[in-house]
C-alpha atoms as a PDB file:
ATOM      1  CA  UNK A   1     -11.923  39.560  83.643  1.00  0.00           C
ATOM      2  CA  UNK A   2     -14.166  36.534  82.598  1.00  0.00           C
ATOM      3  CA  UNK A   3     -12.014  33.234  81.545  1.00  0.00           C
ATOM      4  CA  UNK A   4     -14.117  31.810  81.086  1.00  0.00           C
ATOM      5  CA  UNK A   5     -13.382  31.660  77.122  1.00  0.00           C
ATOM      6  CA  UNK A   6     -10.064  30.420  77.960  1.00  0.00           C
ATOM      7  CA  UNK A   7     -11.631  27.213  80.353  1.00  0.00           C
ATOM      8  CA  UNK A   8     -13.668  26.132  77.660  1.00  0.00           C
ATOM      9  CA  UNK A   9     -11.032  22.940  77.623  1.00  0.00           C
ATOM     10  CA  UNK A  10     -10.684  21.998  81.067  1.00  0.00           C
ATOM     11  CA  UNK A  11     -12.243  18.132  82.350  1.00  0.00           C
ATOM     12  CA  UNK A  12     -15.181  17.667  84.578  1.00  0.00           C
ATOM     13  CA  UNK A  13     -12.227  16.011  86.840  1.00  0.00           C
ATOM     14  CA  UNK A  14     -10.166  18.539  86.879  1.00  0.00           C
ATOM     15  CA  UNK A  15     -13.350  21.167  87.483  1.00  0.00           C
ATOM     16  CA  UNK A  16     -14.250  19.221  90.596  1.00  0.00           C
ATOM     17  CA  UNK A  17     -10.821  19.819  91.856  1.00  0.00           C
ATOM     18  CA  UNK A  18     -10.642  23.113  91.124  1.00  0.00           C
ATOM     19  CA  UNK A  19     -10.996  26.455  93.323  1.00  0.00           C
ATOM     20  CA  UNK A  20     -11.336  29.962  92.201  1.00  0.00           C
ATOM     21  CA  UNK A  21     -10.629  31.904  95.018  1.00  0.00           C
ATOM     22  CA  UNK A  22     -10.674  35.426  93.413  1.00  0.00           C
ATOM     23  CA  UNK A  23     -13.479  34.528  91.338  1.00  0.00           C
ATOM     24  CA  UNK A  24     -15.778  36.617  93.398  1.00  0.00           C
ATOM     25  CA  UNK A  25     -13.893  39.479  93.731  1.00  0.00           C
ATOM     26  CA  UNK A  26     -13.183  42.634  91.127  1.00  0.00           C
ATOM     27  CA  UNK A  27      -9.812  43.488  90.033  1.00  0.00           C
ATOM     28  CA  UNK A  28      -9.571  46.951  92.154  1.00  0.00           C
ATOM     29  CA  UNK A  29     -10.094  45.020  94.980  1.00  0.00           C
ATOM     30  CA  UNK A  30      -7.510  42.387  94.348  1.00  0.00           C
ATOM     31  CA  UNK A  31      -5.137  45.602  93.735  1.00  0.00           C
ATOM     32  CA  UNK A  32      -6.335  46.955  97.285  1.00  0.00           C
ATOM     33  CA  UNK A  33      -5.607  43.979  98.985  1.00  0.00           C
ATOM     34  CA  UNK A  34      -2.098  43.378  97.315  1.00  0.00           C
ATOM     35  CA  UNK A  35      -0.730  47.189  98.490  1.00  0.00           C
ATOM     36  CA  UNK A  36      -2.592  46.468 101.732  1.00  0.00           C
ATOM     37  CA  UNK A  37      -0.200  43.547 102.174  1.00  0.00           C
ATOM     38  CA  UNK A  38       3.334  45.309 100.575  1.00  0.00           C
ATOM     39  CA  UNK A  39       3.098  43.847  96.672  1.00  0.00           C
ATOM     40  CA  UNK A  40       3.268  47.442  95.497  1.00  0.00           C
ATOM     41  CA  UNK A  41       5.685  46.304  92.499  1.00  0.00           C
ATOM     42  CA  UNK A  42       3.262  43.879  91.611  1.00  0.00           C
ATOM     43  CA  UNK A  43       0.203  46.408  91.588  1.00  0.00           C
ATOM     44  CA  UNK A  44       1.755  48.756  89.462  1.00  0.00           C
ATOM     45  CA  UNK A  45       3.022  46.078  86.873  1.00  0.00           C
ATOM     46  CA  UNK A  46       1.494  46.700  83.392  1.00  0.00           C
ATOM     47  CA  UNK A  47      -0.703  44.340  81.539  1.00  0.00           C
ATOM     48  CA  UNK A  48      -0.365  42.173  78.878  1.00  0.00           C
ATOM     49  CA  UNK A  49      -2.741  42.905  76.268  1.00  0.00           C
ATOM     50  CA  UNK A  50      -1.880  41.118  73.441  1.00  0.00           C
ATOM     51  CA  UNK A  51       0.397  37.679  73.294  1.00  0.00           C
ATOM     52  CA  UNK A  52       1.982  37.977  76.991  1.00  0.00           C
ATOM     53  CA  UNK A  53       5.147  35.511  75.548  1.00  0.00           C
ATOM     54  CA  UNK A  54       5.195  38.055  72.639  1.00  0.00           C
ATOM     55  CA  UNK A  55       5.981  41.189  74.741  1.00  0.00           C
ATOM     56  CA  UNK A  56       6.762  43.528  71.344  1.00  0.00           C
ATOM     57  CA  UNK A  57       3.416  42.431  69.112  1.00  0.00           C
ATOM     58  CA  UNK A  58       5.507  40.871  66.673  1.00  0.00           C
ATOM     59  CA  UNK A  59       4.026  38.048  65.681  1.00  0.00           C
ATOM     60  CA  UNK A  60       6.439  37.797  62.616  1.00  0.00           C
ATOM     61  CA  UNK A  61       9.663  38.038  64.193  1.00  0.00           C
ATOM     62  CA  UNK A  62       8.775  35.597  66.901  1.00  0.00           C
ATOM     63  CA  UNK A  63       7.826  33.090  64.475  1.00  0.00           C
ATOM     64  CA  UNK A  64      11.254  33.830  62.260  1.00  0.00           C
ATOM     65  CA  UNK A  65      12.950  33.687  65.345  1.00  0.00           C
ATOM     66  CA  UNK A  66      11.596  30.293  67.025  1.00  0.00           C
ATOM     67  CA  UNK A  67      11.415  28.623  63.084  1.00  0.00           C
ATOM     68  CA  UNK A  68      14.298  29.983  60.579  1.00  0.00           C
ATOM     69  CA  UNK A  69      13.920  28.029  58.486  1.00  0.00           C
ATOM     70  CA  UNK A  70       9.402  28.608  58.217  1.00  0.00           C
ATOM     71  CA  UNK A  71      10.224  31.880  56.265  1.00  0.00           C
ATOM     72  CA  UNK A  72      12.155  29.773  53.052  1.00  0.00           C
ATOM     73  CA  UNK A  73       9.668  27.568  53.020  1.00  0.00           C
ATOM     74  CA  UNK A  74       6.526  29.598  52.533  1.00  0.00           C
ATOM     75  CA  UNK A  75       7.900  32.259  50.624  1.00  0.00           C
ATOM     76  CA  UNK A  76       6.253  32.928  47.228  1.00  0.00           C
ATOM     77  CA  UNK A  77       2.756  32.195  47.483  1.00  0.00           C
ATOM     78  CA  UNK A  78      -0.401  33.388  46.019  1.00  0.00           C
ATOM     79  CA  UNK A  79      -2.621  35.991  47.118  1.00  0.00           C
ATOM     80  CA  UNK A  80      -5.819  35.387  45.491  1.00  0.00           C
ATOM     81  CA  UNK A  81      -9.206  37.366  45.573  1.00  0.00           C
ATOM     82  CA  UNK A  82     -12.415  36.045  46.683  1.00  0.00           C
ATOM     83  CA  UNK A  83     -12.981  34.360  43.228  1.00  0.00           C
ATOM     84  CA  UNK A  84      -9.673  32.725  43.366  1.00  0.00           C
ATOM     85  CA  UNK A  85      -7.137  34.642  40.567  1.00  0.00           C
ATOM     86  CA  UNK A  86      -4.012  35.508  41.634  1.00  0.00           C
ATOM     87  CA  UNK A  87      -3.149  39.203  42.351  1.00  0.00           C
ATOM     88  CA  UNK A  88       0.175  38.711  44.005  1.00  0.00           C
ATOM     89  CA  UNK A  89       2.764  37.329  46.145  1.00  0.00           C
ATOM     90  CA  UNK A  90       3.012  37.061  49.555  1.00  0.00           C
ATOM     91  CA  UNK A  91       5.920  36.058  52.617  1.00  0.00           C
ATOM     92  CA  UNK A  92       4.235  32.946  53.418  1.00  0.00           C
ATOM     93  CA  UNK A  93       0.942  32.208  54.808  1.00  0.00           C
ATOM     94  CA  UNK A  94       1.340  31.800  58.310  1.00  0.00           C
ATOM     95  CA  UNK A  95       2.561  35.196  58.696  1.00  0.00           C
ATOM     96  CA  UNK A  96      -1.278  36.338  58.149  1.00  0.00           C
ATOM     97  CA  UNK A  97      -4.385  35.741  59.930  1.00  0.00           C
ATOM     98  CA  UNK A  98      -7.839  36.128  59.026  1.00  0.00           C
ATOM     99  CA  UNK A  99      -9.506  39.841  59.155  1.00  0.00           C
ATOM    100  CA  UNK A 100      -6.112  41.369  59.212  1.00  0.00           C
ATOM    101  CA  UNK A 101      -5.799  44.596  56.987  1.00  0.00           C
ATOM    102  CA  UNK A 102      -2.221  46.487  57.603  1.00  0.00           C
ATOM    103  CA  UNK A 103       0.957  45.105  57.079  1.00  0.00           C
ATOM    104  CA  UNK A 104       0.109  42.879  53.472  1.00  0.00           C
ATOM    105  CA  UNK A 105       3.085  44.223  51.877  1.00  0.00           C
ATOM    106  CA  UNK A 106       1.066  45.561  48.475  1.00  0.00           C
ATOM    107  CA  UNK A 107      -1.662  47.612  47.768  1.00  0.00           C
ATOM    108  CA  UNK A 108      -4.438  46.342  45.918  1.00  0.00           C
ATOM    109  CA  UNK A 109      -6.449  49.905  44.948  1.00  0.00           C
ATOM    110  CA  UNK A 110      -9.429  48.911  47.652  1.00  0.00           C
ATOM    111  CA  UNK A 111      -9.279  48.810  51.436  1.00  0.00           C
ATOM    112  CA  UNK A 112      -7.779  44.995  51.104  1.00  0.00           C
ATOM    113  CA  UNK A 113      -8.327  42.152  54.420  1.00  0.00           C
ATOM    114  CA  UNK A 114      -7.287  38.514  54.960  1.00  0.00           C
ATOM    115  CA  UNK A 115     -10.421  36.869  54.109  1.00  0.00           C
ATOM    116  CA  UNK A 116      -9.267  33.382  54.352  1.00  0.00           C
ATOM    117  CA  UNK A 117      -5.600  31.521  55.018  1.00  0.00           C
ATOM    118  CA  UNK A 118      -5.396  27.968  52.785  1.00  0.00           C
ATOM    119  CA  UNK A 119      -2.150  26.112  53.928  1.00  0.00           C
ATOM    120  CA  UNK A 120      -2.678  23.488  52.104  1.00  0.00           C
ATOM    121  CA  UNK A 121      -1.748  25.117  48.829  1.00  0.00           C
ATOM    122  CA  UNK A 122       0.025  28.544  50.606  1.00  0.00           C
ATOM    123  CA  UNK A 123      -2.901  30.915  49.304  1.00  0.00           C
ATOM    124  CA  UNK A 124      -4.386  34.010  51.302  1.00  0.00           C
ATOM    125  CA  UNK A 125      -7.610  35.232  50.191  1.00  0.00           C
ATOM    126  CA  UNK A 126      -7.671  39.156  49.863  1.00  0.00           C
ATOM    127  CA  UNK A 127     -10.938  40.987  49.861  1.00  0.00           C
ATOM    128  CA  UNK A 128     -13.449  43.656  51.292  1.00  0.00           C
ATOM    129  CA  UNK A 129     -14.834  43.843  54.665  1.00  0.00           C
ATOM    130  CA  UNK A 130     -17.958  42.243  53.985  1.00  0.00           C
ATOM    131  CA  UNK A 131     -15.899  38.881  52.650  1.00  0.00           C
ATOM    132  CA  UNK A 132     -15.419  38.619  56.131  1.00  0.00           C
ATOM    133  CA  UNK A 133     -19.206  37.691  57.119  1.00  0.00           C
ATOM    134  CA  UNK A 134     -20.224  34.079  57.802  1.00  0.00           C
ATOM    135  CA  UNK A 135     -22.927  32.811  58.788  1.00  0.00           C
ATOM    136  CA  UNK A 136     -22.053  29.664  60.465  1.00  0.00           C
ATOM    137  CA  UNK A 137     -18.533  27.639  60.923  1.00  0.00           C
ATOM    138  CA  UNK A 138     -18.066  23.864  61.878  1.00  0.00           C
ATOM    139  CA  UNK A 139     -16.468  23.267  65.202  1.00  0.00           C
ATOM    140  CA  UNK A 140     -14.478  20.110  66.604  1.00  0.00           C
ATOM    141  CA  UNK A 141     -11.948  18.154  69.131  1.00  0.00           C
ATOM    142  CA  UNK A 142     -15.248  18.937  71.509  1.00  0.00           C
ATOM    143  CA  UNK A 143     -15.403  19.431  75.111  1.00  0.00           C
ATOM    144  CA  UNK A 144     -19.326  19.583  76.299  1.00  0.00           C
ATOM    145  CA  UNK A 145     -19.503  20.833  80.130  1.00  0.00           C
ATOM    146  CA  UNK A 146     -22.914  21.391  80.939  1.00  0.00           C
ATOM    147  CA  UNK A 147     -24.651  18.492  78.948  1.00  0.00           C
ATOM    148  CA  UNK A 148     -23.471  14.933  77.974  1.00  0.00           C
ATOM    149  CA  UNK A 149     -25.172  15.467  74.040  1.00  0.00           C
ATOM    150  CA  UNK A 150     -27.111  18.370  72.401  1.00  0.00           C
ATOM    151  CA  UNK A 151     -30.601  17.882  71.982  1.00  0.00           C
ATOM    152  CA  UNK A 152     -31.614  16.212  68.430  1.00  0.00           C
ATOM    153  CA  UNK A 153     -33.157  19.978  67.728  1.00  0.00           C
ATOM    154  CA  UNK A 154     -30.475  21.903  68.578  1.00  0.00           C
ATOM    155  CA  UNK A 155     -29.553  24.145  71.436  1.00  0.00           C
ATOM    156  CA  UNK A 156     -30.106  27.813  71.302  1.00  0.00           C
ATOM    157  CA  UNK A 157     -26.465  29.379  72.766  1.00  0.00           C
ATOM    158  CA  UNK A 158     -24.714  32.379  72.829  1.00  0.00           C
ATOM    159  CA  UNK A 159     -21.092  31.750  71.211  1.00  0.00           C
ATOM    160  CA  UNK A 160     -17.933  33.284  70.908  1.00  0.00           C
ATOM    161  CA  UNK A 161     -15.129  33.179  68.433  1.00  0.00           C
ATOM    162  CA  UNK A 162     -12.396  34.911  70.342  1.00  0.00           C
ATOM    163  CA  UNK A 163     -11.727  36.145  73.685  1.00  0.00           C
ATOM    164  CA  UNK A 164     -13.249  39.836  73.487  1.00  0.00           C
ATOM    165  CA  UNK A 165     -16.391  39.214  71.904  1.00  0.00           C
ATOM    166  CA  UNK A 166     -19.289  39.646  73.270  1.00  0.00           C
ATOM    167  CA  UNK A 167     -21.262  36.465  71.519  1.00  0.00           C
ATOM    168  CA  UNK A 168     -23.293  35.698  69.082  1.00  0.00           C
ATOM    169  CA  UNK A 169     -26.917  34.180  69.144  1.00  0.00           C
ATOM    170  CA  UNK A 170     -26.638  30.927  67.230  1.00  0.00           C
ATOM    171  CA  UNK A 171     -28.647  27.231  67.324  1.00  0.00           C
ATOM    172  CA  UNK A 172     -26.272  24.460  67.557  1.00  0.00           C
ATOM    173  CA  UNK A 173     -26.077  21.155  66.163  1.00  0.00           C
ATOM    174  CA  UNK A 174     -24.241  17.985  67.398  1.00  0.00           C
ATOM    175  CA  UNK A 175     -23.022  15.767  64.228  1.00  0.00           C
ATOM    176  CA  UNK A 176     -20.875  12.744  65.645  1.00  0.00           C
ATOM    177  CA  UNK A 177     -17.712  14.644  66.952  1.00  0.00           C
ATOM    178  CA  UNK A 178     -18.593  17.955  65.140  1.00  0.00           C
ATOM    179  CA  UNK A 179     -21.058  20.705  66.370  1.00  0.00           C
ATOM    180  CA  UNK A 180     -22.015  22.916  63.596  1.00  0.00           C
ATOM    181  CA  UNK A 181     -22.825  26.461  64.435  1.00  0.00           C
ATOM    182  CA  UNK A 182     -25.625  28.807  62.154  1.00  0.00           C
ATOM    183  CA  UNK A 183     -25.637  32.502  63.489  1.00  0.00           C
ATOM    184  CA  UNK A 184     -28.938  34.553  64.011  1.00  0.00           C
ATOM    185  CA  UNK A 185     -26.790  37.242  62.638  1.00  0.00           C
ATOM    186  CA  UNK A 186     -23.916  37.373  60.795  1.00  0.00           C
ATOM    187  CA  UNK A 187     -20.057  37.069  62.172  1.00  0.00           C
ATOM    188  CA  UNK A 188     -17.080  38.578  60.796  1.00  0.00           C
ATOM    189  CA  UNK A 189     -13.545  37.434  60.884  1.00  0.00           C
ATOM    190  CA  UNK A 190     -13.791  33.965  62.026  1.00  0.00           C
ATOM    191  CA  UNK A 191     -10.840  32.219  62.083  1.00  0.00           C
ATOM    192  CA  UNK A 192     -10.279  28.375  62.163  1.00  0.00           C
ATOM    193  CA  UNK A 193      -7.906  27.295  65.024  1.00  0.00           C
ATOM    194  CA  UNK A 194      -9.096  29.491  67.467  1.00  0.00           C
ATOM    195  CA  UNK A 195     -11.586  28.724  70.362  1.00  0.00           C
ATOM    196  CA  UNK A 196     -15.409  28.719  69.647  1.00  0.00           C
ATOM    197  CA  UNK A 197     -17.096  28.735  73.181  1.00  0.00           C
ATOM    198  CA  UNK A 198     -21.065  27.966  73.663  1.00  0.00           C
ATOM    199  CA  UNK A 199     -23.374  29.694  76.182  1.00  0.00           C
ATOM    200  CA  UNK A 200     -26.345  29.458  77.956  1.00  0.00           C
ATOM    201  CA  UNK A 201     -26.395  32.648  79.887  1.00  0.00           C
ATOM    202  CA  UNK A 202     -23.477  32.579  82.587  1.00  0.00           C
ATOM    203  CA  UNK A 203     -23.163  28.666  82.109  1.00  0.00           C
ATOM    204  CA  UNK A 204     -20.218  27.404  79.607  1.00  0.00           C
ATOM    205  CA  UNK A 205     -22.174  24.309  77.293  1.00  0.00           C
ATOM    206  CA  UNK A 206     -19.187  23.539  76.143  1.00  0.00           C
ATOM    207  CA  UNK A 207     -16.536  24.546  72.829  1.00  0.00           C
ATOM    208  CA  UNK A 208     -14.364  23.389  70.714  1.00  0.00           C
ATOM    209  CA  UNK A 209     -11.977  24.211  67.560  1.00  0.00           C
ATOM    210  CA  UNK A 210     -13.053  26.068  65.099  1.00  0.00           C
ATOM    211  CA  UNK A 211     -12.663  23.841  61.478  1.00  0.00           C
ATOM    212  CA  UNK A 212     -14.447  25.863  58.786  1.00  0.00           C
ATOM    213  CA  UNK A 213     -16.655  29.026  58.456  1.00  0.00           C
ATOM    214  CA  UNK A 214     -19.086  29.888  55.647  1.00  0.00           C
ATOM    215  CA  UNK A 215     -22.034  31.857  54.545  1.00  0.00           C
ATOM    216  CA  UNK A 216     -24.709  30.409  53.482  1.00  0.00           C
ATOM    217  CA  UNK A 217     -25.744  28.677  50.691  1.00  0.00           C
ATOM    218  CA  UNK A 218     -21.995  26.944  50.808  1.00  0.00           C
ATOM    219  CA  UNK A 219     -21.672  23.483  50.538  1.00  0.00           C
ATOM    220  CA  UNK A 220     -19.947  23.142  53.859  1.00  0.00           C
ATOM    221  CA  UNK A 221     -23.531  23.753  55.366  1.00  0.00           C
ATOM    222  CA  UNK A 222     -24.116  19.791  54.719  1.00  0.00           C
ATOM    223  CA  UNK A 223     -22.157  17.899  56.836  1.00  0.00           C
ATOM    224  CA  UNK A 224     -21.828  14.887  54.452  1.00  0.00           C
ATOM    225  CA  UNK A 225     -20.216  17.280  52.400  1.00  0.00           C
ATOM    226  CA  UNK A 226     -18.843  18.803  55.226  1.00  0.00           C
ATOM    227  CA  UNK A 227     -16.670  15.896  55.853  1.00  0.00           C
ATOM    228  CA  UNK A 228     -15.379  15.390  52.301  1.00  0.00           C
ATOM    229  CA  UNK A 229     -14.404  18.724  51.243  1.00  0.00           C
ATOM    230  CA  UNK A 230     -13.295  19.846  54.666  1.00  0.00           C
ATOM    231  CA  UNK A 231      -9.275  20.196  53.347  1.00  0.00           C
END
């Protein structure tokens, strides 16, 4: 498996010290060579797929179990549709996460996703697949690998916005501290505090957090404004 999504983060000093010494090698082969040598329990150990420290997929229960007390205090707020009235109540909003369509607790007559999670004021935005599609997002707390700045033009990457995808063609844009990110094509599901991760072919440019998505035409597409409405 690449991970490289994962190494986005890691210093040119800690690169240079680094070796990789199954890098070059496929995962069958690493299996061969670990019953050659007697790690049969090892070999036939199942993967983790989803959160390894969450071995059940329950996102909910781990949080209510590590934070008691989270679940009184973000009880009770707003779902909202895309045009911001109210259509119900929800458990809290960190028990969501964008493009997620089962467990909402309510049926809203229409095939219903997390479009967008606003802690600030403990509202989840419910809508239809296609609120999901952005066409760019702003991206910080940088780490650039392969060049010291982006060229005044932009640079023409591939990026990714979680661990399985396959990448995006987008132009980026260096703004102080920020990069901001406008997609050839459209991107569903982006959610901010996960990894955004730039590429130019096999070579990691660099990535970042991901601060804000939008589509365009928003006023987020300025950074000026950017920077003042980014709450």
């Amino acid at each position: 498996k690449d991970q490289s999504y994962v190494l986005w983060g890691v210093s040119q000093s800690s690169l240079a010290r680094t070796i990789l010494p199954l890098g070059g090698l496929t995962k069958a082969r690493i299996r061969e060579m670990a019953t050659e040598r007697g790690f049969v329990d090892l070999v036939n150990k199942s993967e983790s797929y989803e959160i390894c420290f969450v071995p059940d997929n329950d996102y909910r229960g781990f949080l209510k179990r590590r934070l008691p007390e989270l679940e009184a205090e973000v009880a009770g707020g707003n779902f909202v549709d895309v045009a911001g009235k109210v259509i119900g109540k929800h458990e809290g909003y960190p028990f969501y996460t964008v493009g997620q369509r089962k467990g909402l607790g309510k049926a809203f007559g229409f095939p219903a996703y997390v479009i967008e999670i606003r802690k600030e004021t403990n509202e989840v935005v419910i809508g239809q697949i296609e609120d999901l599609n952005r066409t760019g997002m702003w991206v910080g707390q940088l780490n650039m690998q392969k060049y010291a700045e982006i060229p005044e033009a932009g640079l023409e990457t591939i990026t990714k916005v979680r661990y399985k995808d396959a990448g995006t063609d987008a132009i980026i844009h260096q703004f102080a501290d920020k990069i901001k990110v406008d997609f050839h094509d459209a991107v569903s599901g982006i959610a901010p505090g996960q990894a955004a991760v730039f590429y130019e072919g096999n070579d990691v440019v660099g990535g970042g957090w991901i601060l804000k998505s939008y589509q365009q035409g928003s006023v987020f597409e300025n950074y000026q404004s950017f920077e003042v409405n980014k709450a």
